[in-house]
Protein backbone atom coordinates (compact mmCIF):
# COMPACT_ATOMS: atom_id res chain seq x y z
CA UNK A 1 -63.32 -26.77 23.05
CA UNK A 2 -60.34 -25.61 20.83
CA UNK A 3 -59.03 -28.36 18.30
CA UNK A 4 -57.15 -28.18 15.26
CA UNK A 5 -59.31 -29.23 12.21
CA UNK A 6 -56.44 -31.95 11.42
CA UNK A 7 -56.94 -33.52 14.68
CA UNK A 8 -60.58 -34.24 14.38
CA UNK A 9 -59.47 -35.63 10.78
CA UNK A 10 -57.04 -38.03 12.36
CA UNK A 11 -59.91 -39.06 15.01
CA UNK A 12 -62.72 -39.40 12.48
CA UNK A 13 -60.39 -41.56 9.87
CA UNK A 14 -58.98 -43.72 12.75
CA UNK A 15 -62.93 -44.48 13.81
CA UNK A 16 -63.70 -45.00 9.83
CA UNK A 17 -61.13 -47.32 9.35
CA UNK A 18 -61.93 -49.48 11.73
CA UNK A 19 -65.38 -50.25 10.89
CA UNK A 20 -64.58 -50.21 7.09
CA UNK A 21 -61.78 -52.52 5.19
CA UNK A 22 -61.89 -50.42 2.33
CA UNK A 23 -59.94 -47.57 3.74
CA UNK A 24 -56.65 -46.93 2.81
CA UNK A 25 -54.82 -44.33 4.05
CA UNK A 26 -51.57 -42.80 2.24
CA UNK A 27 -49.00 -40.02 3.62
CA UNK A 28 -46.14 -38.30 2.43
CA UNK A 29 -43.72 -38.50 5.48
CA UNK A 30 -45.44 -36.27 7.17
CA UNK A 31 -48.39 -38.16 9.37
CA UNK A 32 -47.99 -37.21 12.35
CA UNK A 33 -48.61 -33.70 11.29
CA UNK A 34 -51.55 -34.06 9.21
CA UNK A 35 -52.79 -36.41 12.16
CA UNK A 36 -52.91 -39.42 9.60
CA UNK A 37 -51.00 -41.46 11.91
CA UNK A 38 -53.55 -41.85 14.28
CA UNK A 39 -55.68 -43.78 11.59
CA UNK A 40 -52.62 -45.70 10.88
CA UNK A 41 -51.85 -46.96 14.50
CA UNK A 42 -55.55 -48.38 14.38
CA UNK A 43 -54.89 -50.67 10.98
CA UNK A 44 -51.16 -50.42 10.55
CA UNK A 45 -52.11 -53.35 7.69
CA UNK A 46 -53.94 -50.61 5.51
CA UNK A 47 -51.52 -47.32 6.32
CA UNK A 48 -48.76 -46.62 3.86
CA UNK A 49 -46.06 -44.14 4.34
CA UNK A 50 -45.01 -43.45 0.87
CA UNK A 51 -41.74 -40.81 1.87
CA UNK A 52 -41.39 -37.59 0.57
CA UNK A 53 -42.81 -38.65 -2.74
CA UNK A 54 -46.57 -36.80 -3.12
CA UNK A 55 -46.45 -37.74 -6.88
CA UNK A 56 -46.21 -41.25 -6.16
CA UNK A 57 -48.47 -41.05 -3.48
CA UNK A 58 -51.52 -39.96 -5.42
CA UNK A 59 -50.63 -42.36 -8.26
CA UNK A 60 -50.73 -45.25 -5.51
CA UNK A 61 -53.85 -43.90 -4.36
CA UNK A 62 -55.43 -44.28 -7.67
CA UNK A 63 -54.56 -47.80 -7.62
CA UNK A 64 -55.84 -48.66 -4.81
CA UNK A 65 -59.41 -46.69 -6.02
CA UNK A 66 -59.24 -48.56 -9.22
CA UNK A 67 -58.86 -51.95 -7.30
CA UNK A 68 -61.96 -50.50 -5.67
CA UNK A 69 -60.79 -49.36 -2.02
CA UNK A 70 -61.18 -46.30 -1.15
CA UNK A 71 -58.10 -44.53 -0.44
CA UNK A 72 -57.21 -41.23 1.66
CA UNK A 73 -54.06 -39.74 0.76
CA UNK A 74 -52.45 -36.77 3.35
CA UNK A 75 -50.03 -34.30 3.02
CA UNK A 76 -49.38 -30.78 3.35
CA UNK A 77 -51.95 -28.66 1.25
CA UNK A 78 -49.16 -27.05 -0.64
CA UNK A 79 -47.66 -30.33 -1.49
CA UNK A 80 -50.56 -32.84 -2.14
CA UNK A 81 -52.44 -30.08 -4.30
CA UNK A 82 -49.46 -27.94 -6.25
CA UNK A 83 -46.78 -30.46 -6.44
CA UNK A 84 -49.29 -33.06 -7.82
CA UNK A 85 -51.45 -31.18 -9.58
CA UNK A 86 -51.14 -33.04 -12.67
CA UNK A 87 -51.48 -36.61 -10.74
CA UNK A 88 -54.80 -35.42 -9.55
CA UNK A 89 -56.27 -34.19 -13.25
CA UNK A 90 -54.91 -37.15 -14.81
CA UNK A 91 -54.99 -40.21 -12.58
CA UNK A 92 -57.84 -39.22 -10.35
CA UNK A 93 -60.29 -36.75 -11.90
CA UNK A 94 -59.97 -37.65 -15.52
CA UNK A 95 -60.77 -41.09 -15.02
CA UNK A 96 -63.37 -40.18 -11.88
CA UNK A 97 -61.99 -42.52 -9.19
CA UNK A 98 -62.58 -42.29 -5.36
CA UNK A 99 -59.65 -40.49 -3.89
CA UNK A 100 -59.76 -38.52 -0.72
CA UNK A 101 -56.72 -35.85 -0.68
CA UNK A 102 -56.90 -34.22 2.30
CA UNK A 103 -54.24 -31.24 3.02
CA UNK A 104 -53.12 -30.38 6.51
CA UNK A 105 -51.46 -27.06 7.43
CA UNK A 106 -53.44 -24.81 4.92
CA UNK A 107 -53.19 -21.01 4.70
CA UNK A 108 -50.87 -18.64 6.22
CA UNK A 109 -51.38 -20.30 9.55
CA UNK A 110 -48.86 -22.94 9.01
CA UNK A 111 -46.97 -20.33 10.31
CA UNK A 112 -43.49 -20.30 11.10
CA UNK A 113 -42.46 -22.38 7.87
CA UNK A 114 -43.22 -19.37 5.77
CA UNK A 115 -44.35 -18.79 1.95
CA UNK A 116 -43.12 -22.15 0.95
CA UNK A 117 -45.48 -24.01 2.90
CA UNK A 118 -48.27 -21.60 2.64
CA UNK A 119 -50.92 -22.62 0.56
CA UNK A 120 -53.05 -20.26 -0.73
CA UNK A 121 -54.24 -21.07 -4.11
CA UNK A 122 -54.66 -24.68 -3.36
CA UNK A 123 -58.53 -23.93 -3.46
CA UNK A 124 -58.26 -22.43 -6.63
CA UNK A 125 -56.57 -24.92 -8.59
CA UNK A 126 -58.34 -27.61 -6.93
CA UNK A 127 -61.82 -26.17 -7.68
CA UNK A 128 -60.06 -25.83 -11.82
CA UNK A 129 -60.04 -29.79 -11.69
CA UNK A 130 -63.28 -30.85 -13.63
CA UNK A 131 -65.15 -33.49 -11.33
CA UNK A 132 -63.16 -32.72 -7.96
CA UNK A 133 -65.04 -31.80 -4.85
CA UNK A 134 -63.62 -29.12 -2.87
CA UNK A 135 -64.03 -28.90 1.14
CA UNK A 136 -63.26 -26.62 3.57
CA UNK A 137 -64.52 -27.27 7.29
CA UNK A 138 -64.22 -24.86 9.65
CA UNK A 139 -63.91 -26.27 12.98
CA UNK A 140 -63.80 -29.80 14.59
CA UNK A 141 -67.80 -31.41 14.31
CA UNK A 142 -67.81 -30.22 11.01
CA UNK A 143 -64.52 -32.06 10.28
CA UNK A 144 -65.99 -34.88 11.26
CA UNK A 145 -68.93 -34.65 9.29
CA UNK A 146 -67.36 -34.00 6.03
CA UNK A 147 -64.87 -36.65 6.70
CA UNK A 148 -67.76 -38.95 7.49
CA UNK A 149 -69.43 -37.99 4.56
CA UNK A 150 -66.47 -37.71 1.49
CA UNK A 151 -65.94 -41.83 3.13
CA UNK A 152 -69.28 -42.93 2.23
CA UNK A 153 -69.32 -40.74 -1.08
CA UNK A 154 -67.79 -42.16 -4.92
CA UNK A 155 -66.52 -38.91 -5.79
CA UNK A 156 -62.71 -38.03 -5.88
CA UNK A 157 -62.94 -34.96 -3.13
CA UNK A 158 -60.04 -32.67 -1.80
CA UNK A 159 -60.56 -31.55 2.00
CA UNK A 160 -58.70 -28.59 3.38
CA UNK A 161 -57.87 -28.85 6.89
CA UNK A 162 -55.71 -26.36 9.21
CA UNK A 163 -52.86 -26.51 11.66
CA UNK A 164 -54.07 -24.27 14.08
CA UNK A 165 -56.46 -24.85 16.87
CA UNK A 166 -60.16 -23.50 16.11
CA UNK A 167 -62.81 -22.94 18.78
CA UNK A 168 -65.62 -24.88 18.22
CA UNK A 169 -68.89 -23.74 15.52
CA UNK A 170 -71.02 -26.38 15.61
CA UNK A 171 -71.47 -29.25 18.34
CA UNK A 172 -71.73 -32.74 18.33
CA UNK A 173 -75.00 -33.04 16.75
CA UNK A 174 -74.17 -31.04 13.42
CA UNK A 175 -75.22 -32.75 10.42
CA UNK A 176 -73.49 -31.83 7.17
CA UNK A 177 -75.85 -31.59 4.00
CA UNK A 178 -73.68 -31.30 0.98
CA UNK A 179 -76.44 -28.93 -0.84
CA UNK A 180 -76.78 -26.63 1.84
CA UNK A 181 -74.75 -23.18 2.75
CA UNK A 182 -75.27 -22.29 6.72
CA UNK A 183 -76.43 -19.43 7.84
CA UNK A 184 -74.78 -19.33 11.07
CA UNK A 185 -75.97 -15.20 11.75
CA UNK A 186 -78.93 -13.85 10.11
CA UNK A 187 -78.43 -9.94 9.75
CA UNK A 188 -79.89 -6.92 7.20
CA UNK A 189 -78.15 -5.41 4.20
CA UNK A 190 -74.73 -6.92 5.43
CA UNK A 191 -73.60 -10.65 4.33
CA UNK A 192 -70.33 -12.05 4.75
CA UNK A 193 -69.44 -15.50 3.30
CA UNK A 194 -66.57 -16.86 5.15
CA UNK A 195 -65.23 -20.59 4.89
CA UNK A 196 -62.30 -22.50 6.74
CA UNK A 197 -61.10 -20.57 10.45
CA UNK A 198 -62.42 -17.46 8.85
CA UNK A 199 -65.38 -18.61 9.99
CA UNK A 200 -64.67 -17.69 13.14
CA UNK A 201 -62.99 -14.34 12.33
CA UNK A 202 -65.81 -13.51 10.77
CA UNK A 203 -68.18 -14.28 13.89
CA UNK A 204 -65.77 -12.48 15.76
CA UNK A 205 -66.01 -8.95 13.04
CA UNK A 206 -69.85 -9.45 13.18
CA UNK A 207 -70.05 -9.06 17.00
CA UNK A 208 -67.70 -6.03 16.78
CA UNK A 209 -69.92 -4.72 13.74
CA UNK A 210 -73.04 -5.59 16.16
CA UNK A 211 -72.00 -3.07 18.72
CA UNK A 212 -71.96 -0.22 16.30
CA UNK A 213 -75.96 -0.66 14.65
CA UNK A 214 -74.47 -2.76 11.89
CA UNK A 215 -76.36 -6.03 11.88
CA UNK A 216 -74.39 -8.54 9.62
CA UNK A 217 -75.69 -12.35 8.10
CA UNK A 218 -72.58 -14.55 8.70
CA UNK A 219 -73.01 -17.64 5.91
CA UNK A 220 -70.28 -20.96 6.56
CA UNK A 221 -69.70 -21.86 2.85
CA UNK A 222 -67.74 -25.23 3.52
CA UNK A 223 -68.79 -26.97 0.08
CA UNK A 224 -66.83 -24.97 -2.26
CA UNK A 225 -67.70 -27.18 -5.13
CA UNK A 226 -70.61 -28.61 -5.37
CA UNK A 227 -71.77 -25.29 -4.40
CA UNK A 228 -75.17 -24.32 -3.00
CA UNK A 229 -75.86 -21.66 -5.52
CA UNK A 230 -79.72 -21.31 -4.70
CA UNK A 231 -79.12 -20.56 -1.07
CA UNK A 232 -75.87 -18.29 -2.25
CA UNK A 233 -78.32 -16.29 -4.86
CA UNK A 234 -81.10 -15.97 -2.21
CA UNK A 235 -78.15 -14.42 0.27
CA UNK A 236 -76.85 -12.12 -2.59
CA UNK A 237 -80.52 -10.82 -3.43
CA UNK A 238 -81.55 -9.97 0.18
CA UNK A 239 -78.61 -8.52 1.01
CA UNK A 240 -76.46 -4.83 -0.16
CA UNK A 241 -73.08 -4.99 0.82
CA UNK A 242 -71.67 -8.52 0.04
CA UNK A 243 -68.21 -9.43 2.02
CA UNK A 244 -65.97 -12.85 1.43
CA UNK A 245 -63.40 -14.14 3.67
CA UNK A 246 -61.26 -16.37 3.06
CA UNK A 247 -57.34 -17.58 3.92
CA UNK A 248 -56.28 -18.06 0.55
CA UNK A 249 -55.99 -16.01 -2.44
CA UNK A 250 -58.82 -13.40 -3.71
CA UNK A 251 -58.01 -15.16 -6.99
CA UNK A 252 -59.35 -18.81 -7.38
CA UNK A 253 -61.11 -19.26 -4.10
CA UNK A 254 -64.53 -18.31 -1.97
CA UNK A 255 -64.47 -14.75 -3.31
CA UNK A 256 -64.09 -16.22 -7.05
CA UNK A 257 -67.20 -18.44 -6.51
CA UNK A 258 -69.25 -16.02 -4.82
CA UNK A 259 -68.54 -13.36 -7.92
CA UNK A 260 -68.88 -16.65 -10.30
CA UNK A 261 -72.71 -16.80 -8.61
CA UNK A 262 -73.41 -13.33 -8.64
CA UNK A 263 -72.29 -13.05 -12.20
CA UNK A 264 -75.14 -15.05 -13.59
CA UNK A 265 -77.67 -14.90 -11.01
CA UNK A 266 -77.79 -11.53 -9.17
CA UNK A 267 -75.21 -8.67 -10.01
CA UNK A 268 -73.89 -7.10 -7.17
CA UNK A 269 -70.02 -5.59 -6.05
CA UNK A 270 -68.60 -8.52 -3.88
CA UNK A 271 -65.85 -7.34 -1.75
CA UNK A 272 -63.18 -9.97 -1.12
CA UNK A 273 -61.29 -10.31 2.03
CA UNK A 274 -58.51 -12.23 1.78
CA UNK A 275 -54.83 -12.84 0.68
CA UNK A 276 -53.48 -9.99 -1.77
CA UNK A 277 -49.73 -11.48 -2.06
CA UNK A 278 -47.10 -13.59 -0.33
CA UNK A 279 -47.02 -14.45 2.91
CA UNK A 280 -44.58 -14.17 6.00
CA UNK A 281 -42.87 -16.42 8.13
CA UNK A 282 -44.29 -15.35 11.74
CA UNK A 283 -46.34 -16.41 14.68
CA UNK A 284 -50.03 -17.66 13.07
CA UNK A 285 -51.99 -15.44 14.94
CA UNK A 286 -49.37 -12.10 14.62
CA UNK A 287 -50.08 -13.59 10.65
CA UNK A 288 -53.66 -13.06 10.95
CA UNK A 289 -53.17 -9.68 12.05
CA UNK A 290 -50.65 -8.49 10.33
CA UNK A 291 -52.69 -9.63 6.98
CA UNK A 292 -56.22 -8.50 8.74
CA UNK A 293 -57.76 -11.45 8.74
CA UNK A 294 -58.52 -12.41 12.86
CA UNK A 295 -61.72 -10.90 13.93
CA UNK A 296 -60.47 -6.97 14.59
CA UNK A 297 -59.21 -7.06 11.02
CA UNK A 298 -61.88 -8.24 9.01
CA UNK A 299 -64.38 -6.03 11.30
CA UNK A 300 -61.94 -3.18 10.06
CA UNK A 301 -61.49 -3.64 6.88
CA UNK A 302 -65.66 -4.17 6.49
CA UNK A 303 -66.10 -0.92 8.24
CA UNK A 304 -63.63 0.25 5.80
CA UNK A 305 -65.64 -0.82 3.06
CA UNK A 306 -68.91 0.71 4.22
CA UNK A 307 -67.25 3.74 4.70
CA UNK A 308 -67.71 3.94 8.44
């Protein structure tokens, strides 16, 4: 079933904060869209709608960690990451305290509000933030999971959700191990490492690349940071042509951590497959392929690569 990675973030947080009195949840105006209102009509006691004011918001937020609850603070992911960027190395990560920032309507599919409101180095300049966990689910169960999971965890953590719905991944029964890549396609000589909807696209390019005698691994990298670099260098060693996908920037993101990895533990040419520039305002899925990056265009532009 087709949900928006936001929704199942509104679902899981109103179920968490129900069953926990710790949980604080934080918006910037804007919490309907990031599905943070749902939370809030559950405990209306322990929502705060702090305006358009993201700065404030994550200050707040590391309040209410220091006073030992454990707050989750939504926005956009071009406003709660790049407008704040400075809150979150100095209030949160400097002095380690448990803050969730979770941002909605990431990557070109937010769409029709254009480059302003496209965020695509949020991953990058998150991942730069010494102590910050970096998340990025791909469909709704896994969501859940890492929702689930940040909750119960002491570590400030930035999730990065969509606005788009996703067809489903994973089912009900997914469990998410924070140490752990998943190998969702096991191929030869071909790997692609895909995170976020790409996921998807890039189940979608391995069928296509299926048809034509090219047998692809497809690996789900949703822990950006921690990172599962064993079960990264055991993909990069078994495997000749190396592919990332990603909706964000080739600079800072998936592609960055995969060369990062294969820098130090197994040389190889990583071709990234991602966002080159700017963004336009458009339709999200004439976006994706206009920019190649729904399942026809990645599948081309790997077939481009190999030189078929």
């Amino acid at each position: 079933m087709a949900k928006a990675t936001r929704e199942a973030y509104g679902e899981t947080l109103a179920e968490l904060i129900q069953k926990n009195p710790k949980i604080v949840v934080l918006d910037a105006d804007l919490a309907e869209s990031t599905h943070a209102a749902v939370a809030g009509r559950k405990a209306p006691e322990r929502f705060f709608d702090m305006g358009i004011s993201e700065a404030n918001m994550i200050g707040t937020a590391a309040g209410f960690a220091a006073s030992g609850y454990i707050p989750f603070a939504s926005s956009f992911a071009m406003f709660c990451t790049g407008r704040v960027w400075e809150q979150i190395r100095n209030s949160v990560a400097y002095p380690h305290l448990n803050v969730k920032i979770v941002g909605s309507h990431s990557g070109i599919t937010v769409g029709e509000d254009g480059v302003t409101h496209q965020a695509i180095e949020d991953i990058a300049i998150m991942r730069a933030i010494t102590g910050l966990e970096v998340y990025v689910p791909c469909d709704q169960y896994e969501t859940r999971a890492v929702i689930e999971y940040v909750a119960s965890s002491t570590n400030p953590c930035y999730v990065r959700l969509g606005r788009s719905k996703v067809e489903d991944v994973f089912d009900a029964d997914y469990k998410f191990d924070i140490n752990k890549i998943n190998v969702l396609r096991k191929g030869e000589n071909v790997a692609i490492f895909c995170c976020g909807l790409m996921v998807q696209s890039s189940l979608e390019a391995a069928k296509l690349l299926e048809a034509e005698g090219v047998h692809a691994t497809v690996v789900d990298v949703c822990s950006l940071k921690p990172a599962d670099i064993d079960g990264i260098t055991d993909i990069l060693k078994s495997h000749e042509h190396i592919f990332t996908v990603e909706e964000h920037s080739i600079t800072g993101g998936l592609g960055s951590l995969i060369c990062e990895v294969a820098s130090e533990k197994c040389p190889r040419i990583i071709h990234r497959i991602g966002m080159y520039g700017f963004g336009e305002s458009g339709n999200y899925k004439e976006l994706l392929k206009e920019y190649k990056l729904d399942g026809e265009g990645v599948y081309d532009q790997i077939k481009g690569y190999l030189g078929e």
